[in-house]
Protein backbone atom coordinates (compact mmCIF):
# COMPACT_ATOMS: atom_id res chain seq x y z
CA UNK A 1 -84.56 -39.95 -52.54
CA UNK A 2 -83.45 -36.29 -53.02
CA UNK A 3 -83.43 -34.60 -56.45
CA UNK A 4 -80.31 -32.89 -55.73
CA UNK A 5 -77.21 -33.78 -57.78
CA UNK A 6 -74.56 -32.41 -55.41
CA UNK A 7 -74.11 -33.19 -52.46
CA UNK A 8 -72.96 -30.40 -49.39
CA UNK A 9 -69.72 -30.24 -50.67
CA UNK A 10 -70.62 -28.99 -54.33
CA UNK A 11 -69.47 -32.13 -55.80
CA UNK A 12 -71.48 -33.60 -58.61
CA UNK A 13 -74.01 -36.14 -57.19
CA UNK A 14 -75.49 -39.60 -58.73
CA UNK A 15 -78.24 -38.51 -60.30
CA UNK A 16 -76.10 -35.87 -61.84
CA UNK A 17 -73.84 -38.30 -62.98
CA UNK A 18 -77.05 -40.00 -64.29
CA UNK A 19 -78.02 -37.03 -66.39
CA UNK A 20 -74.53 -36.79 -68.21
CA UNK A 21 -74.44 -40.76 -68.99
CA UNK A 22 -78.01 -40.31 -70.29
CA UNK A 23 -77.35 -37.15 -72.66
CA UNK A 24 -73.23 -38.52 -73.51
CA UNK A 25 -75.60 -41.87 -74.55
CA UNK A 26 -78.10 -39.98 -76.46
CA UNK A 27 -75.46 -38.17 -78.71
CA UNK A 28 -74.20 -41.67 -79.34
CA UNK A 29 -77.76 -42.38 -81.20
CA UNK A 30 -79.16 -41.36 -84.12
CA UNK A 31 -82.96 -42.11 -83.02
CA UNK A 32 -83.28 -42.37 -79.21
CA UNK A 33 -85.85 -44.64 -77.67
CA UNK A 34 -88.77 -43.02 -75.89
CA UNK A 35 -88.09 -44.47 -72.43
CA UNK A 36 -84.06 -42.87 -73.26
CA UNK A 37 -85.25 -39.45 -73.91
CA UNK A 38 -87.58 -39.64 -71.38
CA UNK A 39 -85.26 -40.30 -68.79
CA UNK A 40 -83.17 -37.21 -69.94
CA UNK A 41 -86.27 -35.10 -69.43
CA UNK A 42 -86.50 -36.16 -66.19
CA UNK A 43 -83.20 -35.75 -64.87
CA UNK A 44 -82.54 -32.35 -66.91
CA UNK A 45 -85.70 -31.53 -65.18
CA UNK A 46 -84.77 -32.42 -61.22
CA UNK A 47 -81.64 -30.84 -61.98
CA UNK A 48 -82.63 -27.47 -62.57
CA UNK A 49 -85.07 -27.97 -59.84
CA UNK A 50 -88.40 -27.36 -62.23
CA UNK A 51 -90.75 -29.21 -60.14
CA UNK A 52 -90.10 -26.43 -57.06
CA UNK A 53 -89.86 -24.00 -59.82
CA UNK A 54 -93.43 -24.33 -60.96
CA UNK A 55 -94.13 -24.66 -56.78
CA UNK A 56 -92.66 -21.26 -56.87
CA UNK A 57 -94.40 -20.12 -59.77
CA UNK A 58 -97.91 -21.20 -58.84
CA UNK A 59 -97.51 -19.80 -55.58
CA UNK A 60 -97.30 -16.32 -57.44
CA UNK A 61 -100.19 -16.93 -58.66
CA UNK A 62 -102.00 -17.72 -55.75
CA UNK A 63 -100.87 -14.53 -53.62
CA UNK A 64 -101.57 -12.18 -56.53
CA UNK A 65 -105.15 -13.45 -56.55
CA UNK A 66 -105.32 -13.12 -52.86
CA UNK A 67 -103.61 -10.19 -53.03
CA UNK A 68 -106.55 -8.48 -55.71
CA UNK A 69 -109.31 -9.42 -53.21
CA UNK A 70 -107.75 -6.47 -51.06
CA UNK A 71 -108.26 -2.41 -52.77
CA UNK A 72 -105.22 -0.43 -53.98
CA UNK A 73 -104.89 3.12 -55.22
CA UNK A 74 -103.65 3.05 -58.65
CA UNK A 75 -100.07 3.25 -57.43
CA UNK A 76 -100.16 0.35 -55.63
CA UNK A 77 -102.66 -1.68 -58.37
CA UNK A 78 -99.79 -0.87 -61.01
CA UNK A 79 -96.98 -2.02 -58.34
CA UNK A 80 -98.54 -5.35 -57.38
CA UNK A 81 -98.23 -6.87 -60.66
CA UNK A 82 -95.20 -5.79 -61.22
CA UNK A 83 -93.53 -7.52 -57.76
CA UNK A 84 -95.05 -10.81 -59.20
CA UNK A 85 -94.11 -10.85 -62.14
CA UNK A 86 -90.61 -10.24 -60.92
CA UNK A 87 -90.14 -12.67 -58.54
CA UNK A 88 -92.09 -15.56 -61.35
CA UNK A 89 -89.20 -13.87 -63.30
CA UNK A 90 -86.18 -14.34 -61.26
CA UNK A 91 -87.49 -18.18 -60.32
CA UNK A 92 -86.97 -19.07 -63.98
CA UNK A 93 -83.73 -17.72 -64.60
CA UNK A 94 -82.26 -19.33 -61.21
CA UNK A 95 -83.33 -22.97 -63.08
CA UNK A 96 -80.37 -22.30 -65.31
CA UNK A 97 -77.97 -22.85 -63.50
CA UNK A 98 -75.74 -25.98 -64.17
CA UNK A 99 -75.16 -28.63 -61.38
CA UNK A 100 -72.58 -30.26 -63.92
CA UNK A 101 -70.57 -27.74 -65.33
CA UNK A 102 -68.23 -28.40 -68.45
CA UNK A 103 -69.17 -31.94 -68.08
CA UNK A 104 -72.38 -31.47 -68.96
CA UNK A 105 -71.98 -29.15 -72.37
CA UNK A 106 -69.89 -32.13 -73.92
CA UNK A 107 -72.58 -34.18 -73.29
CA UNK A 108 -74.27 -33.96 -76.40
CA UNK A 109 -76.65 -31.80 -78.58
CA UNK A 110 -79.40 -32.44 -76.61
CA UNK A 111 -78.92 -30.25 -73.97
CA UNK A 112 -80.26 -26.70 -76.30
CA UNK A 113 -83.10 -28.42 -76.77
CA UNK A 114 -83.79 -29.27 -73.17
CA UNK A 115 -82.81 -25.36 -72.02
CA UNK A 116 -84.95 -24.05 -74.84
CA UNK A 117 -87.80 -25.90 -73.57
CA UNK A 118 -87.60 -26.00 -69.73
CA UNK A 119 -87.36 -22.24 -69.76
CA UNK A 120 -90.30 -21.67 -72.34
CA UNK A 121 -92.43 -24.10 -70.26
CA UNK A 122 -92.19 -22.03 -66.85
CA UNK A 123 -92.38 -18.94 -68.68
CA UNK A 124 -95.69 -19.61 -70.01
CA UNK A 125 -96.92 -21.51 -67.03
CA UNK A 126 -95.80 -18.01 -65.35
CA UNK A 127 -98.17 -16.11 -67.68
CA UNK A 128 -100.71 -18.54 -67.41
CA UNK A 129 -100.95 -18.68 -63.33
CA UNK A 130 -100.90 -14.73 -62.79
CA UNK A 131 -102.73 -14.07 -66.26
CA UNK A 132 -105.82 -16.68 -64.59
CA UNK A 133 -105.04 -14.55 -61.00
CA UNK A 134 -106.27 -11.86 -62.40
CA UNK A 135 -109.06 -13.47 -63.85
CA UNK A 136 -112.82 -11.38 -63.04
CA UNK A 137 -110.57 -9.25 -60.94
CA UNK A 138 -108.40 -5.90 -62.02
CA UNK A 139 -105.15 -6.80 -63.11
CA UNK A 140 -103.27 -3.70 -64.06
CA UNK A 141 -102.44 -4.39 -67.37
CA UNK A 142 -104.37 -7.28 -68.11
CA UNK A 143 -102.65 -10.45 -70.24
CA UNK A 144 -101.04 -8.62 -72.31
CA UNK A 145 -99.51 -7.13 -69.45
CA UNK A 146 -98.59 -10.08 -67.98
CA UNK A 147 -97.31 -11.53 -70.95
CA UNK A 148 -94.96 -8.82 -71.95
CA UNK A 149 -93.64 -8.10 -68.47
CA UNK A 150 -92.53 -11.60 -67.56
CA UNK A 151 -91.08 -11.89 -70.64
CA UNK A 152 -88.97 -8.52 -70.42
CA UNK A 153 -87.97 -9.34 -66.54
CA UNK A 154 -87.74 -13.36 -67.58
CA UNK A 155 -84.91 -12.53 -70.55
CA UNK A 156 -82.85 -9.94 -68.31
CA UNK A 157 -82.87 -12.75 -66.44
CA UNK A 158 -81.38 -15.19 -68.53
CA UNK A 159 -78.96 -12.65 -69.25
CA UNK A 160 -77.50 -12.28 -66.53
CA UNK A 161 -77.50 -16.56 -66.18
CA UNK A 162 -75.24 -16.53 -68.96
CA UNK A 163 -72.90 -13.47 -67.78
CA UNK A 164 -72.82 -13.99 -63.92
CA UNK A 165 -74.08 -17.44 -63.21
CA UNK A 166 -77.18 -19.37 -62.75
CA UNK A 167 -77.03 -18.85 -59.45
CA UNK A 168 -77.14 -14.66 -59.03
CA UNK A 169 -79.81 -14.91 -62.37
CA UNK A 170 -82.30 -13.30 -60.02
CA UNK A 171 -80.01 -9.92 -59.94
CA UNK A 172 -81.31 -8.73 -63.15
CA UNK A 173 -85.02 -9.49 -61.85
CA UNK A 174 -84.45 -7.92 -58.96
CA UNK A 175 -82.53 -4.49 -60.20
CA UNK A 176 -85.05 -4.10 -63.12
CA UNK A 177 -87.69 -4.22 -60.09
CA UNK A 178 -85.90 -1.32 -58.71
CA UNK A 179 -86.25 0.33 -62.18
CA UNK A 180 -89.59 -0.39 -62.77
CA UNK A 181 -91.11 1.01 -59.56
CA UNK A 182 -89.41 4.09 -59.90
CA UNK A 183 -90.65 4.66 -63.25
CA UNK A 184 -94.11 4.14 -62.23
CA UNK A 185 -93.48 6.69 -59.34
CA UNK A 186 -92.57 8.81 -61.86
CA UNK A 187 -96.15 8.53 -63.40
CA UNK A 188 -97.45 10.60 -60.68
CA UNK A 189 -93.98 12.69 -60.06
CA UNK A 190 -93.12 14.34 -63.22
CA UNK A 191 -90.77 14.62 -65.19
CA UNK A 192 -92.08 10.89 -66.19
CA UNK A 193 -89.91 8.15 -67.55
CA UNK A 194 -91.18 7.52 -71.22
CA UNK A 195 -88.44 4.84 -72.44
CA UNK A 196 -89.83 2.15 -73.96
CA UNK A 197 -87.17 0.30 -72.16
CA UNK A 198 -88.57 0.73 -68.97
CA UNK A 199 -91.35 -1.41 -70.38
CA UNK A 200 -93.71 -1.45 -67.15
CA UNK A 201 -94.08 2.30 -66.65
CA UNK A 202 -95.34 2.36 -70.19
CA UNK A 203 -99.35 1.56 -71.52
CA UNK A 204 -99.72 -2.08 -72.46
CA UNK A 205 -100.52 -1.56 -75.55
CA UNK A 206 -97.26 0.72 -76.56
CA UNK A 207 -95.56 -1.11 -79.81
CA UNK A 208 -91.77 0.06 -78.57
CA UNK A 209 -92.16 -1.30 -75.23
CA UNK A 210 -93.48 -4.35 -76.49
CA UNK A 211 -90.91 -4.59 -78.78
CA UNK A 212 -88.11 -3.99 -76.32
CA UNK A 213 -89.22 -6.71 -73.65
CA UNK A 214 -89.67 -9.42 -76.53
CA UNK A 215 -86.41 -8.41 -78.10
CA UNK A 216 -84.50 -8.88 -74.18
CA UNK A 217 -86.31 -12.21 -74.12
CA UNK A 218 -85.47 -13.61 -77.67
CA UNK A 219 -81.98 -12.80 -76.81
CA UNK A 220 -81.52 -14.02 -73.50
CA UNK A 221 -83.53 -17.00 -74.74
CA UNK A 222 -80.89 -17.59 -77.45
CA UNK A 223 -78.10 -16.77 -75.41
CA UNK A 224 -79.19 -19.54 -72.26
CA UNK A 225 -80.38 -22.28 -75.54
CA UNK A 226 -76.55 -22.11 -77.07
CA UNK A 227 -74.42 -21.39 -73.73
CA UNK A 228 -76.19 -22.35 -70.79
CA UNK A 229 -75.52 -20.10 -67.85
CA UNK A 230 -71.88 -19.52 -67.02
CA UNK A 231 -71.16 -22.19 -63.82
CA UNK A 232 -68.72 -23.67 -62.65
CA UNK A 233 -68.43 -26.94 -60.30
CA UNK A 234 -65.85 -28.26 -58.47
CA UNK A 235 -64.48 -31.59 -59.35
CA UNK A 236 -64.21 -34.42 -57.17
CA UNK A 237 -60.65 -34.66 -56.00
């Protein structure tokens, strides 16, 4: 049986028929039964593909370990994380991304509730896997590192999953990338890049930069809970 809910012509499948019955019912009901809500989870879950998400996501955090074992000039040691991080980034944003379209936002309040928390569980499972990578090894900006680039990268992201689509979420990942590399080049090639909003060329412990990355993830956070990312799917017929 195949978690998809379309099938190769973009159509919705059965199980994501299954997941608007499930939420449409739940807005019916004022307290939903465990085994109900439970069987939302599940299919909001296979839907946005979490299960290969978290693949994806441990996976990161497996090649950055392996990836420490080797030596790096401090270019490269300040790059590494960074390409990580990214790429954990961009596979969280890409789980926004509706199967069901409109049908699915009338289905019922539950759905913020489900975004909010599918895409705060992989985000701190991301910070979890490459923050214990880096474990009794040298991780360029340790935890808090970690912790405040995937969340920067993570809410650019969802940004762009509410402006362009689920589906090209992983621009905004990918560009910043771009960014962020060339403002640690320009570490070692003055004039250096000093805006807080090029979070990763700045110390871990600078407040603005800190401030800027959680302020792009509390609002792409709030954006993706309300809205969902902006998808469209072609009805049968």
């Amino acid at each position: 049986m195949t978690a998809d809910v379309k099938n190769a012509s973009g159509h919705v499948g059965p199980e994501g028929a299954g997941l608007t019955a499930s939420v449409a019912g739940l807005a019916g009901r004022s307290r939903p039964g465990w085994r109900a809500l439970a069987r939302v989870v599940r299919l909001h879950a296979a839907s946005r593909r979490v299960p290969g998400a978290a693949a994806v996501i441990i996976g990161c955090g497996v090649a950055l370990r392996i990836a420490l074992i080797g030596h790096w000039d401090a270019y490269g040691a300040l790059q590494l994380p960074l390409v990580v991080e990214s790429l954990a980034a961009a596979t969280i944003a890409i789980t926004t991304a509706s199967p069901l379209g409109e049908a699915e936002r009338v289905a019922g309040r539950w759905l913020p509730a489900l975004r909010l928390a599918t895409t705060l569980a992989l985000t701190a499972l991301a910070v979890l896997a490459l923050s214990l990578a880096g474990y009794g090894a040298h991780l360029s900006g340790g935890t808090l590192g970690v912790l405040r680039n995937v969340a920067g990268v993570t809410g650019l992201g969802l940004l762009c999953a509410v402006l362009l689509g689920g589906g090209l979420a992983w621009t905004g990942p990918t560009g910043y990338l771009i960014a962020g590399v060339y403002g640690l080049y320009t570490q070692w090639h003055p004039p250096a890049i000093t805006t807080p909003w090029l979070w990763p060329a700045r110390p871990t412990h600078d407040l603005g930069a800190a401030l800027c990355a959680g302020m792009v993830f509390i609002v792409g956070l709030a954006l993706v809970t309300m809205r969902g990312a902006w998808d469209r799917v072609r009805e049968p017929g």
